[in-house]
C-alpha atoms as a PDB file:
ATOM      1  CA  UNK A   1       7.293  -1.445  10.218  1.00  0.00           C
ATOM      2  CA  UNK A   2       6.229  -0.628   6.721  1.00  0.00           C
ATOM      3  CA  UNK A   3       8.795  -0.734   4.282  1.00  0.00           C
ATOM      4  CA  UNK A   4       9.790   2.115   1.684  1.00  0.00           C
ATOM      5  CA  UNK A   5       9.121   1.089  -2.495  1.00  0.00           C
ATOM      6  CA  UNK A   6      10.645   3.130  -5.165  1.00  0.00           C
ATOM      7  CA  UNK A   7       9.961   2.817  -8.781  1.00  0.00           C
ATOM      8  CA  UNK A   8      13.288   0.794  -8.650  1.00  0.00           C
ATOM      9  CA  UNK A   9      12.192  -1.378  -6.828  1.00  0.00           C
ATOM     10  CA  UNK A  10       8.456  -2.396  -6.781  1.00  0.00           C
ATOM     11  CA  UNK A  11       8.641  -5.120  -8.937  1.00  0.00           C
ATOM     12  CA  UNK A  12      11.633  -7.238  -6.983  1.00  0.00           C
ATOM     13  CA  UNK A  13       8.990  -6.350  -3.409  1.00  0.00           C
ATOM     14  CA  UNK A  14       6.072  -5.657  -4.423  1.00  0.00           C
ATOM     15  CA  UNK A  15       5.441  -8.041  -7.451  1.00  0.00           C
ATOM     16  CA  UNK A  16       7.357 -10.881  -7.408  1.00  0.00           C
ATOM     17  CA  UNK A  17       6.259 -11.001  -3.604  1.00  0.00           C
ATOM     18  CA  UNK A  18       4.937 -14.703  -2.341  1.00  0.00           C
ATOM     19  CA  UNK A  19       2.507 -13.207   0.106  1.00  0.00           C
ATOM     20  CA  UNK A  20      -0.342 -10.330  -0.578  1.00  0.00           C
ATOM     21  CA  UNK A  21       1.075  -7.031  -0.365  1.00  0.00           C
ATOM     22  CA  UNK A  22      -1.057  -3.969   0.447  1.00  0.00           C
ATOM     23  CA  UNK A  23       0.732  -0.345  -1.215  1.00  0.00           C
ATOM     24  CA  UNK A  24       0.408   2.710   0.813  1.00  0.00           C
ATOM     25  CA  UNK A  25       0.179   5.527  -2.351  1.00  0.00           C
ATOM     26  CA  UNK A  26       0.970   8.728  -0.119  1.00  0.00           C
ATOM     27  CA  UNK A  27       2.850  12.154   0.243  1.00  0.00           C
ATOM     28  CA  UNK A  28       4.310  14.024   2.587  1.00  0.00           C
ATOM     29  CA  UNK A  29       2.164  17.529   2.058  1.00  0.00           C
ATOM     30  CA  UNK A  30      -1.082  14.887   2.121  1.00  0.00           C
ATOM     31  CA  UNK A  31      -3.147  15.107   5.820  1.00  0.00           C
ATOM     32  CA  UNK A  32      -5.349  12.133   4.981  1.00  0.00           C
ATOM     33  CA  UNK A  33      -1.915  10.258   4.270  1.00  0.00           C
ATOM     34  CA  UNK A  34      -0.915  11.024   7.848  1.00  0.00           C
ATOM     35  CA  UNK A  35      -4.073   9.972   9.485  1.00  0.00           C
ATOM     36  CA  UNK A  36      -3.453   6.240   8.196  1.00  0.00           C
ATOM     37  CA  UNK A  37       0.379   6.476   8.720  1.00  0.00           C
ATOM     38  CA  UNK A  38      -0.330   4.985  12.346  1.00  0.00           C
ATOM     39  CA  UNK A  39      -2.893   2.282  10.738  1.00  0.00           C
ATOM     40  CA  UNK A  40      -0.419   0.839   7.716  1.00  0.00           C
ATOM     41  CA  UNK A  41       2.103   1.125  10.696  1.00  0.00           C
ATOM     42  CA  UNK A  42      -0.030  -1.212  12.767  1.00  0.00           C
ATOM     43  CA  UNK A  43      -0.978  -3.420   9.921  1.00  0.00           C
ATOM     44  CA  UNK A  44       2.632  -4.495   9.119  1.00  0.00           C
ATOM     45  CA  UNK A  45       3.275  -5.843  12.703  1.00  0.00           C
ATOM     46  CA  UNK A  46      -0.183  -7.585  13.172  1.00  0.00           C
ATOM     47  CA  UNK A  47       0.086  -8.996   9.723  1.00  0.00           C
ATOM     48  CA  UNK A  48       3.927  -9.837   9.661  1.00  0.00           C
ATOM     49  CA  UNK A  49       4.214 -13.145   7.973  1.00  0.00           C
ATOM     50  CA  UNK A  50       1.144 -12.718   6.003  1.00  0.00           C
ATOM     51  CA  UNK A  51       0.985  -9.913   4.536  1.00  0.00           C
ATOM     52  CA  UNK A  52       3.516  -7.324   3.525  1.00  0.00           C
ATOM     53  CA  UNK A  53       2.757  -3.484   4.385  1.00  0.00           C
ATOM     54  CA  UNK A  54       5.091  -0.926   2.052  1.00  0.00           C
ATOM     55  CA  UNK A  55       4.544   3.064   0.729  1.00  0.00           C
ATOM     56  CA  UNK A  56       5.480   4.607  -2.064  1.00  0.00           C
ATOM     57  CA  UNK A  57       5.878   8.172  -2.031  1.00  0.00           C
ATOM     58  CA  UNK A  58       3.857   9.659  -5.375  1.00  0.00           C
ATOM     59  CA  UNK A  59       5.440  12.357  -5.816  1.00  0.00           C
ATOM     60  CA  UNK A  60       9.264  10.810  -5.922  1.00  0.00           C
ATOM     61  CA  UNK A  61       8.311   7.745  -7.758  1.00  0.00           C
ATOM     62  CA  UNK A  62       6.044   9.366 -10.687  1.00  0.00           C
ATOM     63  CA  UNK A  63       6.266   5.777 -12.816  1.00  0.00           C
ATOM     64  CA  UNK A  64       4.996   3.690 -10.481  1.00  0.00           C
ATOM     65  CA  UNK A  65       2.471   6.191  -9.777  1.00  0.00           C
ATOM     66  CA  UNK A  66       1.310   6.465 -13.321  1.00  0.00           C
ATOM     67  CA  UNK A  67       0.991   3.251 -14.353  1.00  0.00           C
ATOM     68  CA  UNK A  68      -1.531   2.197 -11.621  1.00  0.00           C
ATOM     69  CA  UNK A  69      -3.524   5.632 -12.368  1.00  0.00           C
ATOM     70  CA  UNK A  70      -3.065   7.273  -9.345  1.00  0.00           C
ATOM     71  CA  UNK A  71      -5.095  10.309  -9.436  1.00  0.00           C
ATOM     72  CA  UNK A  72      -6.121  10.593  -5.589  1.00  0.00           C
ATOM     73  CA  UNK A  73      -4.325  10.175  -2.312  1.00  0.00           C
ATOM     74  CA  UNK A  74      -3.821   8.093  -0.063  1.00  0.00           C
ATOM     75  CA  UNK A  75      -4.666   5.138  -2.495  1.00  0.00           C
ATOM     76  CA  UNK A  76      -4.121   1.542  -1.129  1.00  0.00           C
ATOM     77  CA  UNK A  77      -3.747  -0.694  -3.358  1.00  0.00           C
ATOM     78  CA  UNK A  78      -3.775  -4.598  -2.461  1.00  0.00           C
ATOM     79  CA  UNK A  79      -1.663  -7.130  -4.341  1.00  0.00           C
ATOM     80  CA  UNK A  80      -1.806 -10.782  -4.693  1.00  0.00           C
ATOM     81  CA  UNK A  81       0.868 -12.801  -7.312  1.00  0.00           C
ATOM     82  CA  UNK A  82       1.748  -9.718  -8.913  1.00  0.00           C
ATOM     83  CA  UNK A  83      -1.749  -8.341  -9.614  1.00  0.00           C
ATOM     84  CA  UNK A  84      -3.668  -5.438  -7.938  1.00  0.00           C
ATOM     85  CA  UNK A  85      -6.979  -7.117  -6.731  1.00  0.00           C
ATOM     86  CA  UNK A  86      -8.621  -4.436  -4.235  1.00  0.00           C
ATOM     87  CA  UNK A  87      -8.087  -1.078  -4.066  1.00  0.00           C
ATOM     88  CA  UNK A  88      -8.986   1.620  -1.083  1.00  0.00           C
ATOM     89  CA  UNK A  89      -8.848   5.660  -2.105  1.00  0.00           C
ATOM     90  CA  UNK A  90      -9.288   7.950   0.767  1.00  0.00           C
ATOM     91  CA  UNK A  91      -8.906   7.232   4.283  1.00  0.00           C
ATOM     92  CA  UNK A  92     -11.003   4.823   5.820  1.00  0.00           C
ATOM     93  CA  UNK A  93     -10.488   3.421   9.262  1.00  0.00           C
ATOM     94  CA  UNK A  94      -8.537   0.871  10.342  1.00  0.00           C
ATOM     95  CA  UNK A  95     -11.582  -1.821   9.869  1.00  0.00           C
ATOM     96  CA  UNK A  96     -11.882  -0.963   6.262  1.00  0.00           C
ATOM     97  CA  UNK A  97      -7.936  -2.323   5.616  1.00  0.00           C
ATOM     98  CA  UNK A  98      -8.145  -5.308   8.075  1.00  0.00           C
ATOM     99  CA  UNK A  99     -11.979  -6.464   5.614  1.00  0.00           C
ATOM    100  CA  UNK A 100      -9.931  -6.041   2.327  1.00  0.00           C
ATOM    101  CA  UNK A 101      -6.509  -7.869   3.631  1.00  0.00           C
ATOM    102  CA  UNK A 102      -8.650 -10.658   5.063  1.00  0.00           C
ATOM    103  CA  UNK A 103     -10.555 -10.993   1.750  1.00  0.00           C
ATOM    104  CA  UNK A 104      -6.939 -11.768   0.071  1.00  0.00           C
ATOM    105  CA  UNK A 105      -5.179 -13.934   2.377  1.00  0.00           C
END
């Protein structure tokens, strides 16, 4: 199961994490954030151990959101040792993710 970021706590999970981590940028209200839902869902058990699934709701964690530049959603964003090196904006199917994790692990 994915796990739930706040601004709080990004940094401790998300940045200071020893394995790639791939950011769900969603809302509630957002369709296109419910069609991948069932993909990041997926992801986090096929890639347990590797890779780290988590969302962060936009519209309850407005730093976070603003200091990647989060204009669109969903945007995925892929970290590795702190940094964001791939980013997805839209949603793409489940194909798409698995290319982009692969090209980080």
């Amino acid at each position: 199961m994915a796990l739930t970021v706040t601004d709080s706590d990004f940094e401790a999970v998300v940045l200071k994490s020893e394995i790639p981590v791939m950011v769900d940028l969603w809302a509630e209200w957002c369709g296109p954030c419910r069609m991948i839902h069932p993909i990041i869902e997926e992801l986090s058990v096929e890639y347990a151990g590797k890779a780290l699934m988590v969302k962060l709701d936009v519209d309850n964690n407005r730093e976070t959101t603003m200091k990647y530049g989060v204009r669109n959603i969903p945007t995925v964003l892929f970290f590795k040792n702190g940094e964001v090196v791939d980013k997805q904006v839209g949603a793409v199917p489940k194909v798409k993710f698995i290319e982009k994790l692969e090209a980080i692990l």
